[in-house]
PDB file of N, CA and C in Angstrom:
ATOM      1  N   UNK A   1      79.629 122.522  -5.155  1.00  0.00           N
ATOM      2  CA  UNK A   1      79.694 123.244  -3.916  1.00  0.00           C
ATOM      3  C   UNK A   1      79.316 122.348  -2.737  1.00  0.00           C
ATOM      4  N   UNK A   2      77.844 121.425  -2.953  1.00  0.00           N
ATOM      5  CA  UNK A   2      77.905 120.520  -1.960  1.00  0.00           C
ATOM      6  C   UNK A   2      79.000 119.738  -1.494  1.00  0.00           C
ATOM      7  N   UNK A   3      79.916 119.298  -2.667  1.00  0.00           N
ATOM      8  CA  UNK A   3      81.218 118.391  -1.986  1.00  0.00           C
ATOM      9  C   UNK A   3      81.932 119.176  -1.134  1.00  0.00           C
ATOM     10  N   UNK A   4      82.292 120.139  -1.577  1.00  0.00           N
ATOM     11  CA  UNK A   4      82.971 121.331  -0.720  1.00  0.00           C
ATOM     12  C   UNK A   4      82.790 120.977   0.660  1.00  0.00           C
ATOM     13  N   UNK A   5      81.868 121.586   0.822  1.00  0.00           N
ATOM     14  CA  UNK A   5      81.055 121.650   2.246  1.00  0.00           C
ATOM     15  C   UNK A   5      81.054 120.202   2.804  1.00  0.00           C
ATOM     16  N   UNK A   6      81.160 119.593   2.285  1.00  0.00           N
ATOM     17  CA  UNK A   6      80.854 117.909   2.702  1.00  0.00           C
ATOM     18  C   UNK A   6      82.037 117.192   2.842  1.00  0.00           C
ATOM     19  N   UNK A   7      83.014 117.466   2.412  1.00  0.00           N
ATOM     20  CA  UNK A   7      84.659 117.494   2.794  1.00  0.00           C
ATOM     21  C   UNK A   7      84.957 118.009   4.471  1.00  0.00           C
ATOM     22  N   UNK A   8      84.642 119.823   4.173  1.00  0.00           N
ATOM     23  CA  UNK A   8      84.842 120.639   5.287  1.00  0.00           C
ATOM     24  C   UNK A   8      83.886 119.600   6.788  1.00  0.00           C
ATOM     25  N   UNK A   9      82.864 119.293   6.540  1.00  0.00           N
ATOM     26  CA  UNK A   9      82.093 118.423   7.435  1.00  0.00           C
ATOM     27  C   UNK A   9      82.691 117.592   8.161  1.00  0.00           C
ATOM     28  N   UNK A  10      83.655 116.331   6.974  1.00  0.00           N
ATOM     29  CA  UNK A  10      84.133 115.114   7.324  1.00  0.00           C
ATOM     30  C   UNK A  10      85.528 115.209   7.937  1.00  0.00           C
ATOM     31  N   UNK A  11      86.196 117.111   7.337  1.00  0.00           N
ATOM     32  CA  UNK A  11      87.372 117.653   8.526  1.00  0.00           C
ATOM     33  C   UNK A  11      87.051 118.174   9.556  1.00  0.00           C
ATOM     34  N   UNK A  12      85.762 118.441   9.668  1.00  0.00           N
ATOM     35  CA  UNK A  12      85.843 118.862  11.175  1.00  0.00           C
ATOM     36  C   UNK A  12      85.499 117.366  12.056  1.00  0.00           C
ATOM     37  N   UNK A  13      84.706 116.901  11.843  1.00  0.00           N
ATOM     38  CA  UNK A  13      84.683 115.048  12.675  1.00  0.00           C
ATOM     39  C   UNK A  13      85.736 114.480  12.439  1.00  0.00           C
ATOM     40  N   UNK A  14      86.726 114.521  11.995  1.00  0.00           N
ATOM     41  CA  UNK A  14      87.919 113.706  11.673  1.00  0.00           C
ATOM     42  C   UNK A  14      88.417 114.729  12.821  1.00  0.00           C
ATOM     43  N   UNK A  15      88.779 115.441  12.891  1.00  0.00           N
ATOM     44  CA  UNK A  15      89.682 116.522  14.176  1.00  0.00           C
ATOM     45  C   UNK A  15      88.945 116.368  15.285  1.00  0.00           C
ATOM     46  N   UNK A  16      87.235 116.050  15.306  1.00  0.00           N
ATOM     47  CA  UNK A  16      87.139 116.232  16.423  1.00  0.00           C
ATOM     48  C   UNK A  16      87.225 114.670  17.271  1.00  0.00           C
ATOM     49  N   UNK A  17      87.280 113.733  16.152  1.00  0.00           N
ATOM     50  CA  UNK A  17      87.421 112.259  16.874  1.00  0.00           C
ATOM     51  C   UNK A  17      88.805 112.101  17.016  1.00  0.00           C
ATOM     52  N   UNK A  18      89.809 112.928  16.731  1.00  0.00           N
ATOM     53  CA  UNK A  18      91.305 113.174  16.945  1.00  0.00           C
ATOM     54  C   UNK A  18      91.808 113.397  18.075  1.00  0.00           C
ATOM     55  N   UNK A  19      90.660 114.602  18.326  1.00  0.00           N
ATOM     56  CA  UNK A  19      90.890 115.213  19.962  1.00  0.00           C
ATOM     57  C   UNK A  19      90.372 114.249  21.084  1.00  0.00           C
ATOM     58  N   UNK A  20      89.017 113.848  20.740  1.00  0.00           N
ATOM     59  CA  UNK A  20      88.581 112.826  21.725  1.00  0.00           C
ATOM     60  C   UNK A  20      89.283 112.053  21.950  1.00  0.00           C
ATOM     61  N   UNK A  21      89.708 110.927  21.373  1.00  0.00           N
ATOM     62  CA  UNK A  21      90.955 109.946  21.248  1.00  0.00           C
ATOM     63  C   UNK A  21      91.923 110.551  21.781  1.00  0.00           C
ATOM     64  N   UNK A  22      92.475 111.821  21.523  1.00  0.00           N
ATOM     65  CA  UNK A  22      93.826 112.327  22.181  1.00  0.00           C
ATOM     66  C   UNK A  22      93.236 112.887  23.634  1.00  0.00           C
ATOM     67  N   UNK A  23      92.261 113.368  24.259  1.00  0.00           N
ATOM     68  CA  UNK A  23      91.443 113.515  25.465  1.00  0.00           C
ATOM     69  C   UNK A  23      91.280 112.016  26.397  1.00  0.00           C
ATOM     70  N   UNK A  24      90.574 110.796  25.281  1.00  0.00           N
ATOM     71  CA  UNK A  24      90.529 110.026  26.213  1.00  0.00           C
ATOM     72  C   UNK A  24      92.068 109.400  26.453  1.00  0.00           C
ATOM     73  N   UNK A  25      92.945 109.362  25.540  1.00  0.00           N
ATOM     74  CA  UNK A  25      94.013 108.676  26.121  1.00  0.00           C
ATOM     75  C   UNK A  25      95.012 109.546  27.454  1.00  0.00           C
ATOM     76  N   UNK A  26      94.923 110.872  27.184  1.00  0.00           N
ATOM     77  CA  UNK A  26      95.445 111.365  28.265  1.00  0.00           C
ATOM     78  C   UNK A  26      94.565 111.165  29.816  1.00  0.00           C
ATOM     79  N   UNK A  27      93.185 111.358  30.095  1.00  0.00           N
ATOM     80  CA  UNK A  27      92.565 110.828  30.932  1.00  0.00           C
ATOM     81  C   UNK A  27      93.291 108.962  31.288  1.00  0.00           C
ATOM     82  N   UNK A  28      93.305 108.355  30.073  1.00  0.00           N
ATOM     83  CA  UNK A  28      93.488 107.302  31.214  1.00  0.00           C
ATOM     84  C   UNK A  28      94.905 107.102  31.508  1.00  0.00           C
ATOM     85  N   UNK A  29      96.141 108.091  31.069  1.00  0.00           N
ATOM     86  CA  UNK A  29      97.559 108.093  31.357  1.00  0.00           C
ATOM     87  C   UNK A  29      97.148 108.689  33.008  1.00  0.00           C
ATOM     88  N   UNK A  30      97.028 109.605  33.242  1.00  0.00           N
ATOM     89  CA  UNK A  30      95.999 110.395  34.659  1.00  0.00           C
ATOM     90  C   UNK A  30      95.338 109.028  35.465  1.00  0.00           C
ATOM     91  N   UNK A  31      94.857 108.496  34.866  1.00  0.00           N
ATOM     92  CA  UNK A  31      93.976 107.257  35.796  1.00  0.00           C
ATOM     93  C   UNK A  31      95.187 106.356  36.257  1.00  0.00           C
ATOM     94  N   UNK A  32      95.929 106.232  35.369  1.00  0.00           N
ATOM     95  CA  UNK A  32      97.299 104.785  35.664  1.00  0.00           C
ATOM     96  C   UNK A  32      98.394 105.964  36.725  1.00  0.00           C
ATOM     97  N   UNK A  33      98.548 106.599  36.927  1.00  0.00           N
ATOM     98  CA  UNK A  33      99.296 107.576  37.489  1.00  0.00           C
ATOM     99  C   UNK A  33      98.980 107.481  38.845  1.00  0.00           C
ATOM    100  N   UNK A  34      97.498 107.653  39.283  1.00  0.00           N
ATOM    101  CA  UNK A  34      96.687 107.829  40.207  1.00  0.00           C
ATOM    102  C   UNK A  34      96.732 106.303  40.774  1.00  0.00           C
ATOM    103  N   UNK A  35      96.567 105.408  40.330  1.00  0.00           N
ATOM    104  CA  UNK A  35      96.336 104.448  40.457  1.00  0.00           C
ATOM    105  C   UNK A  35      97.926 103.602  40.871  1.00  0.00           C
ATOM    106  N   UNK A  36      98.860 104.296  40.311  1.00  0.00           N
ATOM    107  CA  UNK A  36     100.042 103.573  40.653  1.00  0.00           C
ATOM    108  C   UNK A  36     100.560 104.256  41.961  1.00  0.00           C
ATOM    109  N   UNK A  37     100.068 105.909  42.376  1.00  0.00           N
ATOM    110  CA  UNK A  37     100.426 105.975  43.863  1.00  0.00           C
ATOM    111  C   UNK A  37      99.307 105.055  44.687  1.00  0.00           C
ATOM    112  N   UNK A  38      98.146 104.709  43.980  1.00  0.00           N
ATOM    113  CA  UNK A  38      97.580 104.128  45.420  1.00  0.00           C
ATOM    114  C   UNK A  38      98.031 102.908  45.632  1.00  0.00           C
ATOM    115  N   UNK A  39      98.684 101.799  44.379  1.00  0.00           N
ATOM    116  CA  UNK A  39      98.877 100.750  44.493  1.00  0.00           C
ATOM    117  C   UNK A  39     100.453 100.629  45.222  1.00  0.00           C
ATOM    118  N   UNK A  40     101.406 101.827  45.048  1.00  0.00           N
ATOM    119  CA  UNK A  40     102.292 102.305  46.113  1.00  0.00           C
ATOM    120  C   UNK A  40     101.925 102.391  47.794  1.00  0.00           C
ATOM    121  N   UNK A  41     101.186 103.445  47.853  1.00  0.00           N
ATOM    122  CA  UNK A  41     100.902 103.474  49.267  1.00  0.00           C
ATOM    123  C   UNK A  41     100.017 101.673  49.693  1.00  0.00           C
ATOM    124  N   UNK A  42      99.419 101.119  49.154  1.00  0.00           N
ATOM    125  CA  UNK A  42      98.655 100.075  49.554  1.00  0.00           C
ATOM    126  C   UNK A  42      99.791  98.773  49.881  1.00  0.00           C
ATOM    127  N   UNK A  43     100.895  99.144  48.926  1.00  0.00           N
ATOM    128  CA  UNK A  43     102.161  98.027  49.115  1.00  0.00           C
ATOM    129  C   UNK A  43     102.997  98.594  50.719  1.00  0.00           C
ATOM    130  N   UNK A  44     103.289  99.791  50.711  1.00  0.00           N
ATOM    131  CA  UNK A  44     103.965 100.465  51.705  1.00  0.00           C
ATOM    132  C   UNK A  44     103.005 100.006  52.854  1.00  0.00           C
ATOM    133  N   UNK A  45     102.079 100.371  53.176  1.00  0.00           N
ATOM    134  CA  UNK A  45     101.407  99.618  54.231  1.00  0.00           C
ATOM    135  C   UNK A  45     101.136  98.463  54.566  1.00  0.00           C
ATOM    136  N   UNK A  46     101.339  97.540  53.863  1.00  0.00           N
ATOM    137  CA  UNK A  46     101.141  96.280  53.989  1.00  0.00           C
ATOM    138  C   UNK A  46     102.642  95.611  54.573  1.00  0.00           C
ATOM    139  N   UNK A  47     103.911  96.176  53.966  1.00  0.00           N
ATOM    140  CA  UNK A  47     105.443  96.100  54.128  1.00  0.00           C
ATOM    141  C   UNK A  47     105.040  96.758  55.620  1.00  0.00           C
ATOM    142  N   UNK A  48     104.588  97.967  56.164  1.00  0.00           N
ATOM    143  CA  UNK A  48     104.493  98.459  57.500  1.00  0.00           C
ATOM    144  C   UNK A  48     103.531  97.479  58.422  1.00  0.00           C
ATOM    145  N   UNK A  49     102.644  97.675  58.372  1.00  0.00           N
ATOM    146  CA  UNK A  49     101.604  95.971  58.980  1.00  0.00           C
ATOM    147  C   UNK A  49     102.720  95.170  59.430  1.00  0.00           C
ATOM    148  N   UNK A  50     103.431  94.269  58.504  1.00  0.00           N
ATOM    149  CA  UNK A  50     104.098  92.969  57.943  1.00  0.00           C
ATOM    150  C   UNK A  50     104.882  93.068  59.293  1.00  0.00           C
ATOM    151  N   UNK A  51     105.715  94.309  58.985  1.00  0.00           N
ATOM    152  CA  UNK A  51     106.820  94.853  60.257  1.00  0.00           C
ATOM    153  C   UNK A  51     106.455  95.269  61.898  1.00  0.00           C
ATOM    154  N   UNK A  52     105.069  95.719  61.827  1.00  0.00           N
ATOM    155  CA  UNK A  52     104.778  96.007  63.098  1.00  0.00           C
ATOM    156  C   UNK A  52     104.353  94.551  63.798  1.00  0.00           C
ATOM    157  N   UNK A  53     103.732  93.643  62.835  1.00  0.00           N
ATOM    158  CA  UNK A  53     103.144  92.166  63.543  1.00  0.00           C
ATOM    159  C   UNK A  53     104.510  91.673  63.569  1.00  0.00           C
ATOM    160  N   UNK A  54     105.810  91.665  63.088  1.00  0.00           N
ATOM    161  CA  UNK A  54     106.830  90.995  63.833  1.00  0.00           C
ATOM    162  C   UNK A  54     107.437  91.194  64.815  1.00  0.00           C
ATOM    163  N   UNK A  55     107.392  92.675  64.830  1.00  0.00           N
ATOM    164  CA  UNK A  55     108.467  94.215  65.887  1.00  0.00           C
ATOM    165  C   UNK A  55     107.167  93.316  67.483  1.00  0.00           C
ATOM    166  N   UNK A  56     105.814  93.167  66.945  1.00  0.00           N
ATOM    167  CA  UNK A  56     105.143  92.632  68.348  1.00  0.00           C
ATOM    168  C   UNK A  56     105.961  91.388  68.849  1.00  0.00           C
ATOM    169  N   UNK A  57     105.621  90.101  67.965  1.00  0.00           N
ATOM    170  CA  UNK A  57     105.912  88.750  67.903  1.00  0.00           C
ATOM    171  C   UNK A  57     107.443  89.086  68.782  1.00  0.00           C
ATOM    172  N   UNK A  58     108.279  89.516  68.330  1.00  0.00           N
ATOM    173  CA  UNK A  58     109.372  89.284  69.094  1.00  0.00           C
ATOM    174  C   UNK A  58     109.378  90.016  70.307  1.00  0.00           C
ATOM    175  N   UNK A  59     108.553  91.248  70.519  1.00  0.00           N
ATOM    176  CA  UNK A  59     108.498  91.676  71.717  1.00  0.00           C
ATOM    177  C   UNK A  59     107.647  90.774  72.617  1.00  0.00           C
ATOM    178  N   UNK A  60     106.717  89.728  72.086  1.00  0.00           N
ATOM    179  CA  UNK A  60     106.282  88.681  73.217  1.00  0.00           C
ATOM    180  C   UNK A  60     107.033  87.839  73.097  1.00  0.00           C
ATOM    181  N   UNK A  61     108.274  87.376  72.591  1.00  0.00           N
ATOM    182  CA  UNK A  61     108.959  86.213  72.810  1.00  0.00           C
ATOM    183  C   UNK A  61     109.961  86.810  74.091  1.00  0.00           C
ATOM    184  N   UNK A  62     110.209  88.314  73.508  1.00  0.00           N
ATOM    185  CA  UNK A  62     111.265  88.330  74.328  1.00  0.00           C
ATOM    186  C   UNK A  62     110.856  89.076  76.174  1.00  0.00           C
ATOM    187  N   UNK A  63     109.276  89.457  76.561  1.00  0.00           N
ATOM    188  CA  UNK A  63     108.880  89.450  77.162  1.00  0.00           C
ATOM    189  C   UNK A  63     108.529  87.792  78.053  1.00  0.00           C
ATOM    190  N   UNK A  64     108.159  87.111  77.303  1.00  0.00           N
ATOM    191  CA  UNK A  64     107.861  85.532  77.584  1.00  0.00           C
ATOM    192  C   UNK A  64     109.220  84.997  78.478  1.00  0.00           C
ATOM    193  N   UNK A  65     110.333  85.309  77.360  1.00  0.00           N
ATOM    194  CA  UNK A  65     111.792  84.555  78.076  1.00  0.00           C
ATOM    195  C   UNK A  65     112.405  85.488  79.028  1.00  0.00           C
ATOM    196  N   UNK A  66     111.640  87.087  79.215  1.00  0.00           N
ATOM    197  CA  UNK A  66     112.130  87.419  80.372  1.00  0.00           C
ATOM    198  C   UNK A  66     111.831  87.106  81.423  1.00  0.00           C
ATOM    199  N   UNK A  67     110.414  86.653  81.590  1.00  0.00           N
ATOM    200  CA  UNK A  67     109.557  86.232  82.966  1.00  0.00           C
ATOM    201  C   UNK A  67     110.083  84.866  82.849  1.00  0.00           C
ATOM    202  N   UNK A  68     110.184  84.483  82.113  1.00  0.00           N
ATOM    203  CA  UNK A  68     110.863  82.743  82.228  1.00  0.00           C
ATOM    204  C   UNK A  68     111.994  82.780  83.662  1.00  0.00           C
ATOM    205  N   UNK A  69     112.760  83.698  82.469  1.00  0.00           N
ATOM    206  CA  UNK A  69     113.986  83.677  83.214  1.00  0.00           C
ATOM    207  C   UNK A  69     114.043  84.092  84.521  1.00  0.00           C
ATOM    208  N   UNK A  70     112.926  85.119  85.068  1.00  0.00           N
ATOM    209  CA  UNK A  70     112.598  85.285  86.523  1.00  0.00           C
ATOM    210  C   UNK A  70     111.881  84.616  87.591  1.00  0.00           C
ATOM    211  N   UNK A  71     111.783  83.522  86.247  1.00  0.00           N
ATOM    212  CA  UNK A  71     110.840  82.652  87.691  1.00  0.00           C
ATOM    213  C   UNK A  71     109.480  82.595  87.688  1.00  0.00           C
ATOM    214  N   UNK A  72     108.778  83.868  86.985  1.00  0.00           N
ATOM    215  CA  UNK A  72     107.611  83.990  86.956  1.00  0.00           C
ATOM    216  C   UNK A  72     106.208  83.410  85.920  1.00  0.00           C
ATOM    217  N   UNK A  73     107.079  82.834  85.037  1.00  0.00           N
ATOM    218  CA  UNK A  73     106.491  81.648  84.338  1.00  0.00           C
ATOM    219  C   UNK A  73     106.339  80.534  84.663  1.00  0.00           C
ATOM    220  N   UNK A  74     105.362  79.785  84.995  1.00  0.00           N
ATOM    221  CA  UNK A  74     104.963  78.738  85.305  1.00  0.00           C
ATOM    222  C   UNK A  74     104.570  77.628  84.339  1.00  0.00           C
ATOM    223  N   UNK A  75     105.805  76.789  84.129  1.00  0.00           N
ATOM    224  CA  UNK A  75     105.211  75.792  82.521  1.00  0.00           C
ATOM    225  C   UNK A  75     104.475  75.529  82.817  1.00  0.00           C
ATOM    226  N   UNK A  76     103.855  74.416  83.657  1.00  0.00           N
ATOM    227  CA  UNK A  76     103.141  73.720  84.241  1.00  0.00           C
ATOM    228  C   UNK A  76     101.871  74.044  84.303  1.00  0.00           C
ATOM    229  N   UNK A  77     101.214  74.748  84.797  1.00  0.00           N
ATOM    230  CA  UNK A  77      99.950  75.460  85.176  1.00  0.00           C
ATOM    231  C   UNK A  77      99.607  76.129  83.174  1.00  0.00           C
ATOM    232  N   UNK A  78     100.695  76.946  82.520  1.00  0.00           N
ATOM    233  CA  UNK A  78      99.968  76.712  81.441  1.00  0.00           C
ATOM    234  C   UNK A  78     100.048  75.973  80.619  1.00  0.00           C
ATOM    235  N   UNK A  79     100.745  75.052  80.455  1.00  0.00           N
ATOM    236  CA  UNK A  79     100.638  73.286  79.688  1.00  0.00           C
ATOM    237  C   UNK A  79      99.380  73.093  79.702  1.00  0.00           C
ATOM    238  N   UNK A  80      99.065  72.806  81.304  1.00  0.00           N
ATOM    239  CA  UNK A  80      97.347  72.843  81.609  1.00  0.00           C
ATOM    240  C   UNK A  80      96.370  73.101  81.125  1.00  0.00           C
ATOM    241  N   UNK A  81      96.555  74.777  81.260  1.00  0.00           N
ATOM    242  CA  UNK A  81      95.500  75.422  80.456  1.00  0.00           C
ATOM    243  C   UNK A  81      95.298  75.590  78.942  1.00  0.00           C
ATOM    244  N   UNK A  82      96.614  75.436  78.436  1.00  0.00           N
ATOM    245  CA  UNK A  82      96.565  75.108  76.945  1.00  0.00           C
ATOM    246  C   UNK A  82      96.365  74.165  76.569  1.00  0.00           C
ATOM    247  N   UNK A  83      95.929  72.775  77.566  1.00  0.00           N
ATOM    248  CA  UNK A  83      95.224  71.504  76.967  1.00  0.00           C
ATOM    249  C   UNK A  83      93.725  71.246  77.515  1.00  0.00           C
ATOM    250  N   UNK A  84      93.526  71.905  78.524  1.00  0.00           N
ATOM    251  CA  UNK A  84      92.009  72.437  78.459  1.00  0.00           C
ATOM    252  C   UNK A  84      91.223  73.188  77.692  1.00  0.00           C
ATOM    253  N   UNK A  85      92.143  74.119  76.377  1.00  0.00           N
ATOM    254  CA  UNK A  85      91.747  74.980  75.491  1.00  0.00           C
ATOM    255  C   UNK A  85      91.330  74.536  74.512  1.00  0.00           C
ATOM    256  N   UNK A  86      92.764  73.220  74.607  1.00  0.00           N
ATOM    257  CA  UNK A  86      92.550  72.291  73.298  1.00  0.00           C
ATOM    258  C   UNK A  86      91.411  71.717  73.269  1.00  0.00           C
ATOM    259  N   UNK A  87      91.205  70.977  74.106  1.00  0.00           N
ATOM    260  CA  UNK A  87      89.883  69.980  74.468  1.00  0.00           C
ATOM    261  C   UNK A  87      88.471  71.026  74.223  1.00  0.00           C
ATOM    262  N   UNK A  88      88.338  72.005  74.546  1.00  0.00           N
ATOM    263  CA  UNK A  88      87.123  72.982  74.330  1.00  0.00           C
ATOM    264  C   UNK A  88      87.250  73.348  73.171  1.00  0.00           C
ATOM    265  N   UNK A  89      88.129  74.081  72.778  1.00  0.00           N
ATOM    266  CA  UNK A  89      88.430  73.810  70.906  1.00  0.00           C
ATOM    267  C   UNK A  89      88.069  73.082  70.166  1.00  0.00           C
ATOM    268  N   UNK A  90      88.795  71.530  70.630  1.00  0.00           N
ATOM    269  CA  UNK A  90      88.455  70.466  69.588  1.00  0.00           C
ATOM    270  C   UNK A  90      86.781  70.168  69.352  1.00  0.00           C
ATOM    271  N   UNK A  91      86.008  70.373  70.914  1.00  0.00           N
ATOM    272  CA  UNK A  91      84.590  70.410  71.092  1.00  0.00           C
ATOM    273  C   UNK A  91      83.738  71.107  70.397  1.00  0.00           C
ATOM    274  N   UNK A  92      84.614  72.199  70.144  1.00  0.00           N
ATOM    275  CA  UNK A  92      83.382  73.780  69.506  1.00  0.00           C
ATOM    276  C   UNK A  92      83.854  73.137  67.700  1.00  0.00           C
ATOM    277  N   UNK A  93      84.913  72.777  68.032  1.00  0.00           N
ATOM    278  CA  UNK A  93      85.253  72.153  65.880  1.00  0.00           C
ATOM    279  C   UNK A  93      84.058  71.294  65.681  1.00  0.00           C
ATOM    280  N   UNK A  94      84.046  70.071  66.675  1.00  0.00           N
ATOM    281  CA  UNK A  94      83.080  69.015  66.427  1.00  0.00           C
ATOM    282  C   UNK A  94      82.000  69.480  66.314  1.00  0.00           C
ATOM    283  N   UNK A  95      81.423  70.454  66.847  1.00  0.00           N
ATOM    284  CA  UNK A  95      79.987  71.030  66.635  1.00  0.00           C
ATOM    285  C   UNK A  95      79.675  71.746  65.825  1.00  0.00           C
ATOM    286  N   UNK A  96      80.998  72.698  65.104  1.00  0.00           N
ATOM    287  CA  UNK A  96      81.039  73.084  64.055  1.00  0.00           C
ATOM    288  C   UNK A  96      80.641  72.767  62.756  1.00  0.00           C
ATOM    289  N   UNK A  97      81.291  71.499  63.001  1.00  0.00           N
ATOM    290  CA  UNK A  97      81.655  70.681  61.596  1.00  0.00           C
ATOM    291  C   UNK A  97      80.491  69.457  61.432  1.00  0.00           C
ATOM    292  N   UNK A  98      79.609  70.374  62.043  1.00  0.00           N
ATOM    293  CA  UNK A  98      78.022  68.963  61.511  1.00  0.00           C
ATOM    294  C   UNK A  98      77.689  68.788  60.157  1.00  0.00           C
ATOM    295  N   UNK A  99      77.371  67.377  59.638  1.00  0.00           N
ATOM    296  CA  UNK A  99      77.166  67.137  58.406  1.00  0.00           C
ATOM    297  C   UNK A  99      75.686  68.247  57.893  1.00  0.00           C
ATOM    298  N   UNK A 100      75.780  68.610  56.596  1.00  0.00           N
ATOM    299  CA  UNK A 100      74.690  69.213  56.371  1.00  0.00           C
ATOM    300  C   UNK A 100      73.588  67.943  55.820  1.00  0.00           C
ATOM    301  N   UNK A 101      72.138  67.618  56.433  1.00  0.00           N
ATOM    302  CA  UNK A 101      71.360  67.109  55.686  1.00  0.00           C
ATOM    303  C   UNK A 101      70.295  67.714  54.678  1.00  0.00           C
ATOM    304  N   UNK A 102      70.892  68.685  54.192  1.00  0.00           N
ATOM    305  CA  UNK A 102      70.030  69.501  52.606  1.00  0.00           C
ATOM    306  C   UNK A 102      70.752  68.642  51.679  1.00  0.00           C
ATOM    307  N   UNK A 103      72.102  68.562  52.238  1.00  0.00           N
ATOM    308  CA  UNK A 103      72.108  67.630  50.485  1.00  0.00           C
ATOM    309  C   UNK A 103      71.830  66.004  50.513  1.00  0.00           C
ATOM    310  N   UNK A 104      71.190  65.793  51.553  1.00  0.00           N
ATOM    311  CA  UNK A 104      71.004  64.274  51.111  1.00  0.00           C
ATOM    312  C   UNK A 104      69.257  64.343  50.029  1.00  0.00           C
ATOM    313  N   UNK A 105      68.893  65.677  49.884  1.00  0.00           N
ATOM    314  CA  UNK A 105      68.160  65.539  49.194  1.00  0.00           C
ATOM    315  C   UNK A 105      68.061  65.669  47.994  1.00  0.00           C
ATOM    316  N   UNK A 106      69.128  65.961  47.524  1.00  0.00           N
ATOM    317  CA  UNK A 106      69.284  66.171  45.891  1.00  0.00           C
ATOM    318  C   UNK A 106      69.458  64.992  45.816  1.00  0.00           C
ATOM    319  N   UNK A 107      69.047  65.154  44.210  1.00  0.00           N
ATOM    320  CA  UNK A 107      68.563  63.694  43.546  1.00  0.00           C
ATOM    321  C   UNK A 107      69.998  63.237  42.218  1.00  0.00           C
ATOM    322  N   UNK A 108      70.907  62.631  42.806  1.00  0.00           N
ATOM    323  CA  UNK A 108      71.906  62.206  42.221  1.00  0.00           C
ATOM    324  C   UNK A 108      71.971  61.081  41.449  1.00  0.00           C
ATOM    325  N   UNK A 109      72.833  61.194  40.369  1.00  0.00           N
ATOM    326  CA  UNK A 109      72.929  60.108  39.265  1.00  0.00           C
ATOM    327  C   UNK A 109      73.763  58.826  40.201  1.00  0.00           C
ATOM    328  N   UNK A 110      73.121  57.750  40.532  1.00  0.00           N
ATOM    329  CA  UNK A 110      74.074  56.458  41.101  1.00  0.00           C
ATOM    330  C   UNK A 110      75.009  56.351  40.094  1.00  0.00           C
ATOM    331  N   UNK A 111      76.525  55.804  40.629  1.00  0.00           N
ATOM    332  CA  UNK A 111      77.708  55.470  40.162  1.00  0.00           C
ATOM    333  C   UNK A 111      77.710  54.461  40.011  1.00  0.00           C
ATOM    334  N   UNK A 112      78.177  53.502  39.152  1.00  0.00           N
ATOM    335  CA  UNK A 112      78.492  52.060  39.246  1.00  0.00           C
ATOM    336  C   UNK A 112      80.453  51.713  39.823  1.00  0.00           C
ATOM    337  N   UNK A 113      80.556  50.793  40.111  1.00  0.00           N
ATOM    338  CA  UNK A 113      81.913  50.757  40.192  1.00  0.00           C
ATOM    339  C   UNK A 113      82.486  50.227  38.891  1.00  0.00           C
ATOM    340  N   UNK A 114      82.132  49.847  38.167  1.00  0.00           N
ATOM    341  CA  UNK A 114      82.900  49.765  36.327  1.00  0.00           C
ATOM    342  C   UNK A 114      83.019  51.397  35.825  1.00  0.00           C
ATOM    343  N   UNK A 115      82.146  52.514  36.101  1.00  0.00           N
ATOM    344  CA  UNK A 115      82.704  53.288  35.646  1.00  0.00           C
ATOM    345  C   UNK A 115      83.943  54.309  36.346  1.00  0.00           C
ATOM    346  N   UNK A 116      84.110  53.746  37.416  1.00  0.00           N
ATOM    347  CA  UNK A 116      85.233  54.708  38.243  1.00  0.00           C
ATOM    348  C   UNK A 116      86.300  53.685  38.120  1.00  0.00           C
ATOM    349  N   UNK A 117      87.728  54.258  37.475  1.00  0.00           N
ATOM    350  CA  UNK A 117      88.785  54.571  37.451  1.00  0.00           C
ATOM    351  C   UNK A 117      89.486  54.374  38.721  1.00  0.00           C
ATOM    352  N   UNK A 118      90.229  53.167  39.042  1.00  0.00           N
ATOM    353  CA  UNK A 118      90.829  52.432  40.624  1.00  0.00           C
ATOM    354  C   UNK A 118      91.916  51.880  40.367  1.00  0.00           C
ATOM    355  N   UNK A 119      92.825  53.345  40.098  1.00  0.00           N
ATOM    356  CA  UNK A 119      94.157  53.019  39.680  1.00  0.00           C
ATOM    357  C   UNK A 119      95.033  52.966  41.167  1.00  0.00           C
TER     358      UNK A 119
END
């Protein structure tokens, strides 16, 4: 009689790790579902972005070559100012780009030149 019962035991955990398994796999069919409209909408917006930064770009080119064409562009004066930008630019890089002295304090293995490779 104990086997009995001890059968009936090992059919009900066998059905119920059946269902779980059939529970968790439908949950994550639901998760990939969910997940493929957001990775939809996240592509669609990025294709919209993509399009609005060009729909601009050409509306300043073609704003740019309209004032050109009226006269109201002045190369000259901004040549100027776009090489005064440069020069303050290149200034704020140089100050940027200071060597760090923290690492001259690590304590490094010296190289010899026999072991480097001077192909």
């Amino acid at each position: 009689m104990k086997k009995k019962h001890w059968r009936e035991i090992e059919g009900y955990d066998a059905a119920a790790r059946k269902e779980r398994n059939l529970a968790l796999r439908s949950l994550a069919r639901e998760y990939d579902a969910v997940l493929a409209v957001v990775k939809d909408k996240l592509r669609k917006k990025k294709e919209e972005k993509a399009a609005e930064i060009h729909l601009q770009e050409v509306r300043a080119r073609i704003e740019a070559l309209t004032e050109h064409n009226e006269g109201g562009f002045e190369l000259e004066e901004e040549l100027g100012r776009l090489r005064e930008l440069e020069i303050s630019l290149d200034l704020d890089y140089g100050v940027a780009s200071v060597s760090d002295r923290s690492l001259s304090r690590l304590e490094l293995p010296e190289v010899s030149g026999d072991s480097v490779d001077q192909e």
